[in-house]
PDB file of N, CA and C in Angstrom:
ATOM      1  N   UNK A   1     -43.162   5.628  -5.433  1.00  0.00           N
ATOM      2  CA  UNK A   1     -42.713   5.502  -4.056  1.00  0.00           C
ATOM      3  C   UNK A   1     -43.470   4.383  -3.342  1.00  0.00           C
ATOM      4  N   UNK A   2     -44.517   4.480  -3.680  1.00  0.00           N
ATOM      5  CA  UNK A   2     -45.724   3.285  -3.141  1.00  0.00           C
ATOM      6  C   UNK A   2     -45.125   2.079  -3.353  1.00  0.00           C
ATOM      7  N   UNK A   3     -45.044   2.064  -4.831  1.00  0.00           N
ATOM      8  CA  UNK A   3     -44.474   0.219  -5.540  1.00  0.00           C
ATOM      9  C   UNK A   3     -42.969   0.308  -4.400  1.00  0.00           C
ATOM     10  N   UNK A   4     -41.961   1.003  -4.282  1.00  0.00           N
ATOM     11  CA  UNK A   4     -41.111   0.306  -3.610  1.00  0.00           C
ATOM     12  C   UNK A   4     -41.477   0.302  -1.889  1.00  0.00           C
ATOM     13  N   UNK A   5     -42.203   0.706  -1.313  1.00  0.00           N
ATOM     14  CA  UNK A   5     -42.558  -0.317  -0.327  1.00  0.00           C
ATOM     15  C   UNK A   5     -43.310  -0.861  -0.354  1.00  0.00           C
ATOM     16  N   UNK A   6     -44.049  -1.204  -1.468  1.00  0.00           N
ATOM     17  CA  UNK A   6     -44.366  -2.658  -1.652  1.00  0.00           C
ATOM     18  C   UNK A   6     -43.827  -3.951  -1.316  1.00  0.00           C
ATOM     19  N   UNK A   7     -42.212  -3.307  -2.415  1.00  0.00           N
ATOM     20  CA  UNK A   7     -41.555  -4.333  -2.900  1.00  0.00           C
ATOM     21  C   UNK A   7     -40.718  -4.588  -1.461  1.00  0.00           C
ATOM     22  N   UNK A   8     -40.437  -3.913  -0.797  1.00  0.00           N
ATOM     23  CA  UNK A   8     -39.821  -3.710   0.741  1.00  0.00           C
ATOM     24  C   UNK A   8     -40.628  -4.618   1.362  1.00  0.00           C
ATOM     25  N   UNK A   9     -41.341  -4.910   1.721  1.00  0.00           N
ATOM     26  CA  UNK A   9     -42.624  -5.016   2.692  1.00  0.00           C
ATOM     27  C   UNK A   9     -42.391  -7.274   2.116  1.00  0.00           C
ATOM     28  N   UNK A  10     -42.889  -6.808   0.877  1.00  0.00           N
ATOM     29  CA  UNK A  10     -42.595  -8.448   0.314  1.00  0.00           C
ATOM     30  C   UNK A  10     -41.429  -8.878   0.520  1.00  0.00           C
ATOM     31  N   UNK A  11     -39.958  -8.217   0.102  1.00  0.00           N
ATOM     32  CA  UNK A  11     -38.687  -8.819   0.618  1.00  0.00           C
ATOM     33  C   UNK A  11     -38.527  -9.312   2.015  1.00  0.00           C
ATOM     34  N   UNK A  12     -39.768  -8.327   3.049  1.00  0.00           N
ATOM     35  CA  UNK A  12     -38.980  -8.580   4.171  1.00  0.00           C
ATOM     36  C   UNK A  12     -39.973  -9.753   4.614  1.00  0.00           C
ATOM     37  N   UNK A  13     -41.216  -9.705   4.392  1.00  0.00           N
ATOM     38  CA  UNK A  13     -41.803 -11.451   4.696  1.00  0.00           C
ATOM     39  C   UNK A  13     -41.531 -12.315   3.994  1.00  0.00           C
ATOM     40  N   UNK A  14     -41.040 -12.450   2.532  1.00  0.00           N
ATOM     41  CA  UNK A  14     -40.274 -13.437   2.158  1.00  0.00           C
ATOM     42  C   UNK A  14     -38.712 -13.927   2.900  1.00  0.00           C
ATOM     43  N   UNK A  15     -37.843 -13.054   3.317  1.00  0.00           N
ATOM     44  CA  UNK A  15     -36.746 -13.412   4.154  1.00  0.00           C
ATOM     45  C   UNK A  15     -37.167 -13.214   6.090  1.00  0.00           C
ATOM     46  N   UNK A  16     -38.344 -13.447   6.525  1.00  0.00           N
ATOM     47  CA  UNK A  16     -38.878 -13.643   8.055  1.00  0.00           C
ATOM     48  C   UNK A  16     -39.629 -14.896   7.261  1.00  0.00           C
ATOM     49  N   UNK A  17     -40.198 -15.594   6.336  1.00  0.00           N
ATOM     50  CA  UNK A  17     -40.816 -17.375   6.108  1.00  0.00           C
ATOM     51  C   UNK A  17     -39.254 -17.938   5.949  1.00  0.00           C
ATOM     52  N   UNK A  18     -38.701 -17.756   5.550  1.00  0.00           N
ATOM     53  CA  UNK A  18     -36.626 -18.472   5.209  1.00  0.00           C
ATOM     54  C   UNK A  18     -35.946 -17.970   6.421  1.00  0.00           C
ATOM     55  N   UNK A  19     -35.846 -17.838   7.622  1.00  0.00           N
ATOM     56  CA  UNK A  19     -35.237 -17.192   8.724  1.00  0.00           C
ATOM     57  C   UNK A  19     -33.423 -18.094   8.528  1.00  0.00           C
ATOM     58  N   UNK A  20     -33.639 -19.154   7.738  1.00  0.00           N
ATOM     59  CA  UNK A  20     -32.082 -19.865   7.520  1.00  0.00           C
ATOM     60  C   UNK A  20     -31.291 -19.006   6.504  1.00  0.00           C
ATOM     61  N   UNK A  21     -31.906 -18.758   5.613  1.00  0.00           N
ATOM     62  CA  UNK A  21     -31.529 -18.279   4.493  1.00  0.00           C
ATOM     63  C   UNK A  21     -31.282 -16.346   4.314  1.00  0.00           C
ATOM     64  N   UNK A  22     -32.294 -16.025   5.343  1.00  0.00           N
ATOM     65  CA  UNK A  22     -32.103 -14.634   5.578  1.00  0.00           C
ATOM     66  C   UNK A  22     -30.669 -14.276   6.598  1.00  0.00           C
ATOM     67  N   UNK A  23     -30.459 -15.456   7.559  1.00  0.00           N
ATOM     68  CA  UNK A  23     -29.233 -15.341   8.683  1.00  0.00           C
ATOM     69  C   UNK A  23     -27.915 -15.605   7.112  1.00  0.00           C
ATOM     70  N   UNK A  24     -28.102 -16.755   6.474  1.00  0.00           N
ATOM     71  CA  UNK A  24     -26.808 -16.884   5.611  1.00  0.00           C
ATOM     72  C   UNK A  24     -26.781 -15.441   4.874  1.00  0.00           C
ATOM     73  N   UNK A  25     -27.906 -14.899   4.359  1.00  0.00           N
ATOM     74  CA  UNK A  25     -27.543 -13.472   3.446  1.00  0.00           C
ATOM     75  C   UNK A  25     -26.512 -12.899   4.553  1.00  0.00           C
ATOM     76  N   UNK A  26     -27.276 -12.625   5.643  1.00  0.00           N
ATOM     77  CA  UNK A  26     -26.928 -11.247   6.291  1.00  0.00           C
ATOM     78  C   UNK A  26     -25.283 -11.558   6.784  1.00  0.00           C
ATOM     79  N   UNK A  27     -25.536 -12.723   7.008  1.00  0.00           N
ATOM     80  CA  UNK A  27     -23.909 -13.342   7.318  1.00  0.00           C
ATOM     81  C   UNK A  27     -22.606 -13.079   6.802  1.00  0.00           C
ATOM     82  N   UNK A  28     -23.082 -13.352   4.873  1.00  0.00           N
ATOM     83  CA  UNK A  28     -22.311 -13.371   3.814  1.00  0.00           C
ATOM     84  C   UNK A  28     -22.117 -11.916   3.723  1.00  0.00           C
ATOM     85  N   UNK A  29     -23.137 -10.786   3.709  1.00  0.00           N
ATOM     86  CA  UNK A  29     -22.362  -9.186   3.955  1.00  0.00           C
ATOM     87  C   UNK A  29     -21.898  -9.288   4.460  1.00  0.00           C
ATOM     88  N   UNK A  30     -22.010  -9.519   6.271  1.00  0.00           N
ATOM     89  CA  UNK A  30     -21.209  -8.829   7.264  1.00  0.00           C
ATOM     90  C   UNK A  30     -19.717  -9.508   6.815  1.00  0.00           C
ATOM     91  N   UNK A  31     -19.585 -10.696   6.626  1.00  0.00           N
ATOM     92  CA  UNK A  31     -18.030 -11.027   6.513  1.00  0.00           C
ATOM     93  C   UNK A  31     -17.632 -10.220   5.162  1.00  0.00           C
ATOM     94  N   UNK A  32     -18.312 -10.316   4.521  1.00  0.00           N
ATOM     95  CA  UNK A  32     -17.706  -9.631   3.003  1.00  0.00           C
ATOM     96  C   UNK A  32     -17.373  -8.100   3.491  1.00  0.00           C
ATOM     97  N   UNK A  33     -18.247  -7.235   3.568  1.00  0.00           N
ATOM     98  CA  UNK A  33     -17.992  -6.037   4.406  1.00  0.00           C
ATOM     99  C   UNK A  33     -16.287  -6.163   5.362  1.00  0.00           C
ATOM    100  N   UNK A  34     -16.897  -7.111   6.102  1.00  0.00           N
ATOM    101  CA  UNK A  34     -15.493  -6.847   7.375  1.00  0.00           C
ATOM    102  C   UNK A  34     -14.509  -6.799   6.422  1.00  0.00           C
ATOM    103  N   UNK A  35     -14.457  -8.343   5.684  1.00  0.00           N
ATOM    104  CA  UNK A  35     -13.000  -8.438   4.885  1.00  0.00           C
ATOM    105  C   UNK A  35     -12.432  -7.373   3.891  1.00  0.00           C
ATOM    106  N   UNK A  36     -13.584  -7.046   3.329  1.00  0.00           N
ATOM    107  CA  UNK A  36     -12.851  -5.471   2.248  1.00  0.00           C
ATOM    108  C   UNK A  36     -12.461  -4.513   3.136  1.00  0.00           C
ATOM    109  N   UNK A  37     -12.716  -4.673   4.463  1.00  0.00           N
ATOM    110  CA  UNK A  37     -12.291  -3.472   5.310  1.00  0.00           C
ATOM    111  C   UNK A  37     -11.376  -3.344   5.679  1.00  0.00           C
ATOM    112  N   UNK A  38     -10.766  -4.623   5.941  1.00  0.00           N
ATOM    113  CA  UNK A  38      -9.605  -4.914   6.470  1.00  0.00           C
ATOM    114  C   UNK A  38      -8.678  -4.991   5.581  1.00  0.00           C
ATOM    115  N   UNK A  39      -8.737  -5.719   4.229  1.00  0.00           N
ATOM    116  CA  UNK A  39      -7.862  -5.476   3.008  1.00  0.00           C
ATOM    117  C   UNK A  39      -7.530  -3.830   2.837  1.00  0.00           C
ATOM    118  N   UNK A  40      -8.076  -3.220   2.231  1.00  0.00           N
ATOM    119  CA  UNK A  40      -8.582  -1.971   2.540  1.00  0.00           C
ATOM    120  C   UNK A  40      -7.627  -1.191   3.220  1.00  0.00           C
ATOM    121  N   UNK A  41      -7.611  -1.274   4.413  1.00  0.00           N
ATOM    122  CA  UNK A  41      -7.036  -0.793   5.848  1.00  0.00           C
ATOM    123  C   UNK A  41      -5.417  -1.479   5.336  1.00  0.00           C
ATOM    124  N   UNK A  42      -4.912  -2.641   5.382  1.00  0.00           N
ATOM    125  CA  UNK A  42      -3.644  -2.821   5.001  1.00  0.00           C
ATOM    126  C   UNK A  42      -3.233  -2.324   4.153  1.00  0.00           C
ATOM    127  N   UNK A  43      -4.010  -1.977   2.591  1.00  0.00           N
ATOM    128  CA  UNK A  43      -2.980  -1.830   1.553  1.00  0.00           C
ATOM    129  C   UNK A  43      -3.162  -0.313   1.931  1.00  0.00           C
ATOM    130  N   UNK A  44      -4.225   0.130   2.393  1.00  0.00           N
ATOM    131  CA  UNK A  44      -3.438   1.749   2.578  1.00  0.00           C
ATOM    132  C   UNK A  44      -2.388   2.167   3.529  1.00  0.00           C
ATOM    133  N   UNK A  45      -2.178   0.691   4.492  1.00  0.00           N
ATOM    134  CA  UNK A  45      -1.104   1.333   5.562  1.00  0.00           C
ATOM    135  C   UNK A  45       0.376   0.939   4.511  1.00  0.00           C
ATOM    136  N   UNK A  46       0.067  -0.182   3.683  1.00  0.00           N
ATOM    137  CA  UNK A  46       1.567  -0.064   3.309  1.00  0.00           C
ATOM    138  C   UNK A  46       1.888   0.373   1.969  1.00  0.00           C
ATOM    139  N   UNK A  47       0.493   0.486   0.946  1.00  0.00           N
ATOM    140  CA  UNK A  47       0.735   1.071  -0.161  1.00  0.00           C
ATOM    141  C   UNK A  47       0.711   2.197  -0.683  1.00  0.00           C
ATOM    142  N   UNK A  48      -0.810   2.994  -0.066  1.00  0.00           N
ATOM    143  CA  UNK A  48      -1.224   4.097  -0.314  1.00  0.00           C
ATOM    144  C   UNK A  48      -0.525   5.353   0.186  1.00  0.00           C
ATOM    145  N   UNK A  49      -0.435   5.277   1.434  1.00  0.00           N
ATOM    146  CA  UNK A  49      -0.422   6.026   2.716  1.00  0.00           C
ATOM    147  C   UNK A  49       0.656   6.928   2.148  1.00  0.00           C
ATOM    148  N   UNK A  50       1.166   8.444   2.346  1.00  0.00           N
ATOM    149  CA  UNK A  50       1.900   8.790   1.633  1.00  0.00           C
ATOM    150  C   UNK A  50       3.215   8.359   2.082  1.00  0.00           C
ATOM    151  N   UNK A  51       4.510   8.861   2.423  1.00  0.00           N
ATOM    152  CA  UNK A  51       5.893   8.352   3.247  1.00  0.00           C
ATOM    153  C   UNK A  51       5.871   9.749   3.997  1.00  0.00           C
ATOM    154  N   UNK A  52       6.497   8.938   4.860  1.00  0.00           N
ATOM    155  CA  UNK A  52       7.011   9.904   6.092  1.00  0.00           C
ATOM    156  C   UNK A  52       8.108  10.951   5.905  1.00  0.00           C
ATOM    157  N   UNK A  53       8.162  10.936   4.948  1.00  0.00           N
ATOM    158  CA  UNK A  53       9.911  12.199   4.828  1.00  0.00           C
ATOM    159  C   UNK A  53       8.961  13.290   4.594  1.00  0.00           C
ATOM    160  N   UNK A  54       9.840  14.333   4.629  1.00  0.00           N
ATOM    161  CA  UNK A  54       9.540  15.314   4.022  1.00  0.00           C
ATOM    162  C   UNK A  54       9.706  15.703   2.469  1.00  0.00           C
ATOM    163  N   UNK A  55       9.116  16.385   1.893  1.00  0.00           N
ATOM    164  CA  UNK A  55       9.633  16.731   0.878  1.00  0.00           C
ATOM    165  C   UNK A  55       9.382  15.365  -0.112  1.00  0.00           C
ATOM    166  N   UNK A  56       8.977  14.426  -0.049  1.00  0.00           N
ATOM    167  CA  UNK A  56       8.294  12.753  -0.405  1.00  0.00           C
ATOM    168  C   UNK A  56       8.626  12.926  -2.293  1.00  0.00           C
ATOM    169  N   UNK A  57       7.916  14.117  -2.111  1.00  0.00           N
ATOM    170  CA  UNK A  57       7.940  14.222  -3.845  1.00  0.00           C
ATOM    171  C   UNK A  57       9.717  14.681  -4.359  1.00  0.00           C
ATOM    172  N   UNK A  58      10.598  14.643  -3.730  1.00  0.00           N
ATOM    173  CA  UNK A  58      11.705  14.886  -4.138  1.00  0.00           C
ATOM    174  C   UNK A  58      12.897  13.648  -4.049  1.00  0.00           C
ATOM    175  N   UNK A  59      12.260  12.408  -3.574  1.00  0.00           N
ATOM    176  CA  UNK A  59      13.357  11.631  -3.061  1.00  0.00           C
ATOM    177  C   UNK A  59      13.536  11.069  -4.211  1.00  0.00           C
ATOM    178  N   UNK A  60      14.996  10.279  -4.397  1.00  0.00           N
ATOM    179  CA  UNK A  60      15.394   9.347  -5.287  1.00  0.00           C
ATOM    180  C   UNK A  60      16.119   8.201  -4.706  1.00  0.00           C
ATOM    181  N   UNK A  61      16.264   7.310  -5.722  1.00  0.00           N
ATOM    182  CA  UNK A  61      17.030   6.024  -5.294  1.00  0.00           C
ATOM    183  C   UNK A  61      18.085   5.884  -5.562  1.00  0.00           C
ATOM    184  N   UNK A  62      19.527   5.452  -5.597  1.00  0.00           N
ATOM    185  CA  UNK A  62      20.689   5.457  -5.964  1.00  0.00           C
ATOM    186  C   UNK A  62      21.138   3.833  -6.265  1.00  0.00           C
ATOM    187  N   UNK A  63      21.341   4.118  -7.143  1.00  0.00           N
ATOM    188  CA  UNK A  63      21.341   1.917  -6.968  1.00  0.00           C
ATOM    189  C   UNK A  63      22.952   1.986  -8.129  1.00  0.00           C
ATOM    190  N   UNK A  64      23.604   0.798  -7.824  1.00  0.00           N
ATOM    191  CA  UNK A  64      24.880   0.001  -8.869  1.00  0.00           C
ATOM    192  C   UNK A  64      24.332  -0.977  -9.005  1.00  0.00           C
ATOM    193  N   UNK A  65      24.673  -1.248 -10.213  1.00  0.00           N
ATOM    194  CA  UNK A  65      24.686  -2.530 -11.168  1.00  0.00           C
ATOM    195  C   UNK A  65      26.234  -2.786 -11.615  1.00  0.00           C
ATOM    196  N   UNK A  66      25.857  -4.241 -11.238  1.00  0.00           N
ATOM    197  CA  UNK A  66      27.322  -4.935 -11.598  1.00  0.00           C
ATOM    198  C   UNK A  66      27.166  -5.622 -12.662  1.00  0.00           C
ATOM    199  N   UNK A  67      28.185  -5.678 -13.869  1.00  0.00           N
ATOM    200  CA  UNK A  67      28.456  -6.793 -14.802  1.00  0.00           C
ATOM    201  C   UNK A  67      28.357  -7.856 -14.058  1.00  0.00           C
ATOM    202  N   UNK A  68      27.475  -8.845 -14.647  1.00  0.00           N
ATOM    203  CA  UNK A  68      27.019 -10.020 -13.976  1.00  0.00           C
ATOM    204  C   UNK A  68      26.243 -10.401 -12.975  1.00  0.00           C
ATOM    205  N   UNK A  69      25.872  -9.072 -12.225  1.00  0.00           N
ATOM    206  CA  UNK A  69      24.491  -9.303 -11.443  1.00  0.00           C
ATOM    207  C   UNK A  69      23.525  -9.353 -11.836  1.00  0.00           C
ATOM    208  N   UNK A  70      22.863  -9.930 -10.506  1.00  0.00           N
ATOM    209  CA  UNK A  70      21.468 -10.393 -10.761  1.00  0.00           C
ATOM    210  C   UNK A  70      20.445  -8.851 -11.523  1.00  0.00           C
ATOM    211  N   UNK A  71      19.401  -8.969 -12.119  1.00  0.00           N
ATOM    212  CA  UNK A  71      18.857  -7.385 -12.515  1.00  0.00           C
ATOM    213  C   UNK A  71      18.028  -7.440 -11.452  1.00  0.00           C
ATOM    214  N   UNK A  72      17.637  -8.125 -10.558  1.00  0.00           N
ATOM    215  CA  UNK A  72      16.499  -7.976  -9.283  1.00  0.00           C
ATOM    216  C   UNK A  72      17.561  -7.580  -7.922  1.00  0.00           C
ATOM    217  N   UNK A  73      18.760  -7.587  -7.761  1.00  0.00           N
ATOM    218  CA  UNK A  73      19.656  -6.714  -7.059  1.00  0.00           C
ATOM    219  C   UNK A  73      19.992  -5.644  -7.284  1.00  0.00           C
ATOM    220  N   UNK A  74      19.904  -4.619  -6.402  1.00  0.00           N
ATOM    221  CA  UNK A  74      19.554  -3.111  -6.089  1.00  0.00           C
ATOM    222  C   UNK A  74      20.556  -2.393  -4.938  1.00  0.00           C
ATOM    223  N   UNK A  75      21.707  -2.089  -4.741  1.00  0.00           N
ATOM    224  CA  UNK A  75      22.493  -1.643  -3.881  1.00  0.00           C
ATOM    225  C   UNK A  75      23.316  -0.446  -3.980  1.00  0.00           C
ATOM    226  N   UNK A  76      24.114   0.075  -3.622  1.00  0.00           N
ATOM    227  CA  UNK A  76      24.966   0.689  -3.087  1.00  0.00           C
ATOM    228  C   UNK A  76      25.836   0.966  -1.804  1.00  0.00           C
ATOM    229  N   UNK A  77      27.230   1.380  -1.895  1.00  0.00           N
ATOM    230  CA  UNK A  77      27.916   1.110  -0.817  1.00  0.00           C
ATOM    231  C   UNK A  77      27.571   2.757  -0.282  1.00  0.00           C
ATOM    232  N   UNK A  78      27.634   3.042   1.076  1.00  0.00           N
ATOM    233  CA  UNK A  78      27.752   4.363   1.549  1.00  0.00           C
ATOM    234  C   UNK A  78      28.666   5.369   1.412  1.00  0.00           C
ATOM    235  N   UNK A  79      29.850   5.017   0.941  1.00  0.00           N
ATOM    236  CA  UNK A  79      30.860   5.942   0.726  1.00  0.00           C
ATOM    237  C   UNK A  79      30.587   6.468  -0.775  1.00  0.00           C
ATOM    238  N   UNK A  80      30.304   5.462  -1.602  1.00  0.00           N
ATOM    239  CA  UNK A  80      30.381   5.978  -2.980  1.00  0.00           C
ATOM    240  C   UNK A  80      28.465   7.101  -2.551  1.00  0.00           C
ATOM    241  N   UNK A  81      28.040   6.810  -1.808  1.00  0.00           N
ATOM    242  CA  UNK A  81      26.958   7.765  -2.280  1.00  0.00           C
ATOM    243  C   UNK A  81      27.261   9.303  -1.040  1.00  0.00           C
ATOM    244  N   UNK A  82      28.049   9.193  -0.144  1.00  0.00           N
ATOM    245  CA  UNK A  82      28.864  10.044   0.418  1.00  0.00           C
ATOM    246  C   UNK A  82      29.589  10.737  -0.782  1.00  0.00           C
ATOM    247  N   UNK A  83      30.166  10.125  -1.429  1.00  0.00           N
ATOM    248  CA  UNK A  83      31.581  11.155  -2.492  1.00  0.00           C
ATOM    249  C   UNK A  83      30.147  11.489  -3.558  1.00  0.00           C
ATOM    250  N   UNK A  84      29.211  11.240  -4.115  1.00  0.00           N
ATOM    251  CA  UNK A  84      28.029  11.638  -4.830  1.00  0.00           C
ATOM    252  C   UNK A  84      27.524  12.711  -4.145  1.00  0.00           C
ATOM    253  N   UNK A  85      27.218  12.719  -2.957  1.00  0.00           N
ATOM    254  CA  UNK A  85      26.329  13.933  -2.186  1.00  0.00           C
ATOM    255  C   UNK A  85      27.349  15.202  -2.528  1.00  0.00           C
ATOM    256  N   UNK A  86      28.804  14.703  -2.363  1.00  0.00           N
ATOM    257  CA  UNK A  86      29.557  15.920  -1.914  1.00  0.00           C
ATOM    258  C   UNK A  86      29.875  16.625  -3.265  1.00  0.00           C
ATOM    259  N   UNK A  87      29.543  15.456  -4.652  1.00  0.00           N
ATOM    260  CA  UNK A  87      29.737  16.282  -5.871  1.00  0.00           C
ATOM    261  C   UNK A  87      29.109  17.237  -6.580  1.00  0.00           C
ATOM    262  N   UNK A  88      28.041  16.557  -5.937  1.00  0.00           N
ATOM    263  CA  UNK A  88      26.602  17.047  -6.372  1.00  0.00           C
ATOM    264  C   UNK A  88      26.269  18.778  -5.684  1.00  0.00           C
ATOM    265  N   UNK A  89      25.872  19.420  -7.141  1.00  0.00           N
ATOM    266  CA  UNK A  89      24.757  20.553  -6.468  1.00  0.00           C
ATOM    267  C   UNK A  89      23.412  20.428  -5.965  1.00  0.00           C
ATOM    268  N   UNK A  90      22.925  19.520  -6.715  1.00  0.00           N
ATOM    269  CA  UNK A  90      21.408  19.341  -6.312  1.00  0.00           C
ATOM    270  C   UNK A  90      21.048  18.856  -5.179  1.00  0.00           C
ATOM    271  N   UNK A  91      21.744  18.535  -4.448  1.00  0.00           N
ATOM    272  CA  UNK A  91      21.427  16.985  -3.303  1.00  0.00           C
ATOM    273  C   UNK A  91      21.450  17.704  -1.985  1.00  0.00           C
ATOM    274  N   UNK A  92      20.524  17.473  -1.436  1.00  0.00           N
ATOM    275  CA  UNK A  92      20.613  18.205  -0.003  1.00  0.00           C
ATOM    276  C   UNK A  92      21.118  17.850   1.117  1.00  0.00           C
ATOM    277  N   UNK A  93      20.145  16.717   1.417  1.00  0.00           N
ATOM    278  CA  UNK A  93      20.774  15.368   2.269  1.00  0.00           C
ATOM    279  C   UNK A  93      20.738  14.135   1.758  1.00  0.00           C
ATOM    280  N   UNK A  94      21.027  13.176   2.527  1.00  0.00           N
ATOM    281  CA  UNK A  94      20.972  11.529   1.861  1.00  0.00           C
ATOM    282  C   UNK A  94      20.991  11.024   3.404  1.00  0.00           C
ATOM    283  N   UNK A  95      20.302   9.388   3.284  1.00  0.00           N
ATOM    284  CA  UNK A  95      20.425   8.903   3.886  1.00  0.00           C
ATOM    285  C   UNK A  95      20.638   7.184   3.537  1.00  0.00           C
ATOM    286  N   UNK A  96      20.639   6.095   4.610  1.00  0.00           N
ATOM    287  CA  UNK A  96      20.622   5.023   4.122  1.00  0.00           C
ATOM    288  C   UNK A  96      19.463   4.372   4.376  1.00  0.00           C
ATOM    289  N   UNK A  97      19.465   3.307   3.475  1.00  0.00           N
ATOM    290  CA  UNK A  97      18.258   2.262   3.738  1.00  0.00           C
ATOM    291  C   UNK A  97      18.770   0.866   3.512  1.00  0.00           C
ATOM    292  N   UNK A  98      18.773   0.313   4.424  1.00  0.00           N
ATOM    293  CA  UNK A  98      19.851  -1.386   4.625  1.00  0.00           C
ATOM    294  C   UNK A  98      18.656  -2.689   4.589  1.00  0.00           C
ATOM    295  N   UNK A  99      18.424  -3.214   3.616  1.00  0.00           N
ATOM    296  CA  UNK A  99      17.184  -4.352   3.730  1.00  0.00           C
ATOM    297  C   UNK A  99      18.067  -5.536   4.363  1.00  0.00           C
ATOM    298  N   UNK A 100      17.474  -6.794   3.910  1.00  0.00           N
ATOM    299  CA  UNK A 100      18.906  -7.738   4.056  1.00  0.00           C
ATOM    300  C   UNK A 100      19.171  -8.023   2.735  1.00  0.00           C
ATOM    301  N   UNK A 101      18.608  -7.787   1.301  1.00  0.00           N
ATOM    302  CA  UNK A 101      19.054  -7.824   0.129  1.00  0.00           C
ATOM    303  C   UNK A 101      20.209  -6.786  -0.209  1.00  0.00           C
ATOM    304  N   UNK A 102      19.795  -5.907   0.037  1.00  0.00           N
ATOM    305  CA  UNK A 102      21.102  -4.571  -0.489  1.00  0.00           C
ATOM    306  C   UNK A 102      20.359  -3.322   0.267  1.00  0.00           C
ATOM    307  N   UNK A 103      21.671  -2.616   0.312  1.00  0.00           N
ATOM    308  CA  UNK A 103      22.196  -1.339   0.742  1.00  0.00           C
ATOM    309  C   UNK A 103      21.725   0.005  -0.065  1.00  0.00           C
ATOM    310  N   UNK A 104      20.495   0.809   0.141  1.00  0.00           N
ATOM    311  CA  UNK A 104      20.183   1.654  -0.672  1.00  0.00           C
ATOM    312  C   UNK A 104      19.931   3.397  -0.320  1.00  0.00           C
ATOM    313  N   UNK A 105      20.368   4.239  -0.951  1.00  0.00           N
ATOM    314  CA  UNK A 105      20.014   4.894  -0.322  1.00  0.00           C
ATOM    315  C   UNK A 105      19.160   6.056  -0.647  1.00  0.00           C
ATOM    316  N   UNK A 106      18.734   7.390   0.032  1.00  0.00           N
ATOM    317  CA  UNK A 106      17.922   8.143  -0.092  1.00  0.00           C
ATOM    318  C   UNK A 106      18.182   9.521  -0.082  1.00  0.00           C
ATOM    319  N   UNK A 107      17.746  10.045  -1.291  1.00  0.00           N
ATOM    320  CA  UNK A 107      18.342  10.929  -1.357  1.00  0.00           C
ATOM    321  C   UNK A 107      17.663  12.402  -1.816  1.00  0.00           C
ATOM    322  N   UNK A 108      17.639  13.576  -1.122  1.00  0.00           N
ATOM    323  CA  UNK A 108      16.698  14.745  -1.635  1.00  0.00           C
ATOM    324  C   UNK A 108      17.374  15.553  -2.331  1.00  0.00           C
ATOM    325  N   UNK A 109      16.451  16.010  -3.468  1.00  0.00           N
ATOM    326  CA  UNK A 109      17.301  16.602  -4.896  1.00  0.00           C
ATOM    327  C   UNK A 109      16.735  17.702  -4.373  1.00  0.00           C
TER     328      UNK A 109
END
């Protein structure tokens, strides 16, 4: 316990003789700190965070594929997933989700 405030005691008059070099350390945390915080803070608001529906663990996606579309296009029209809800036993509700790429929708099993 002794040796580390030793070693305390020496770090801190070696960085009070460098007062330039002790401001750049402390500098380089605080921004490093801020910035992981803030990364951090975004990807949990748009990645992590759970979704707002209910029931989250039950939703699905409904998508058509066309002969000759693109495979990174993802859509559906609302009626065909209207005549799906109404065939279906499993499906409770549905809703839509309109990007400006395609038309998708949501649906609880």
């Amino acid at each position: 316990m002794s040796d580390l405030v030793a070693q305390l005691r020496h770090a801190a008059r070696a960085l009070l003789a460098r007062r330039s070099f002790a401001l750049a350390a402390i500098l380089t945390l605080a921004i490093g700190i801020g910035m992981t915080t803030s990364i951090f803070s975004v990807l949990y608001g748009v990645v992590l965070r759970p979704l707002s529906f209910r029931n989250a663990d039950r939703l699905i996606t409904l998508c058509e594929r066309f002969p000759g579309g693109s495979e990174d296009w993802c859509g559906i029209s609302p009626p065909n997933v209207s005549d799906i809800a109404e065939r279906s036993r499993s499906i409770d509700t549905s809703s839509f989700r309109s990007t400006r790429r395609s038309i998708s929708s949501i649906i609880y099993l």
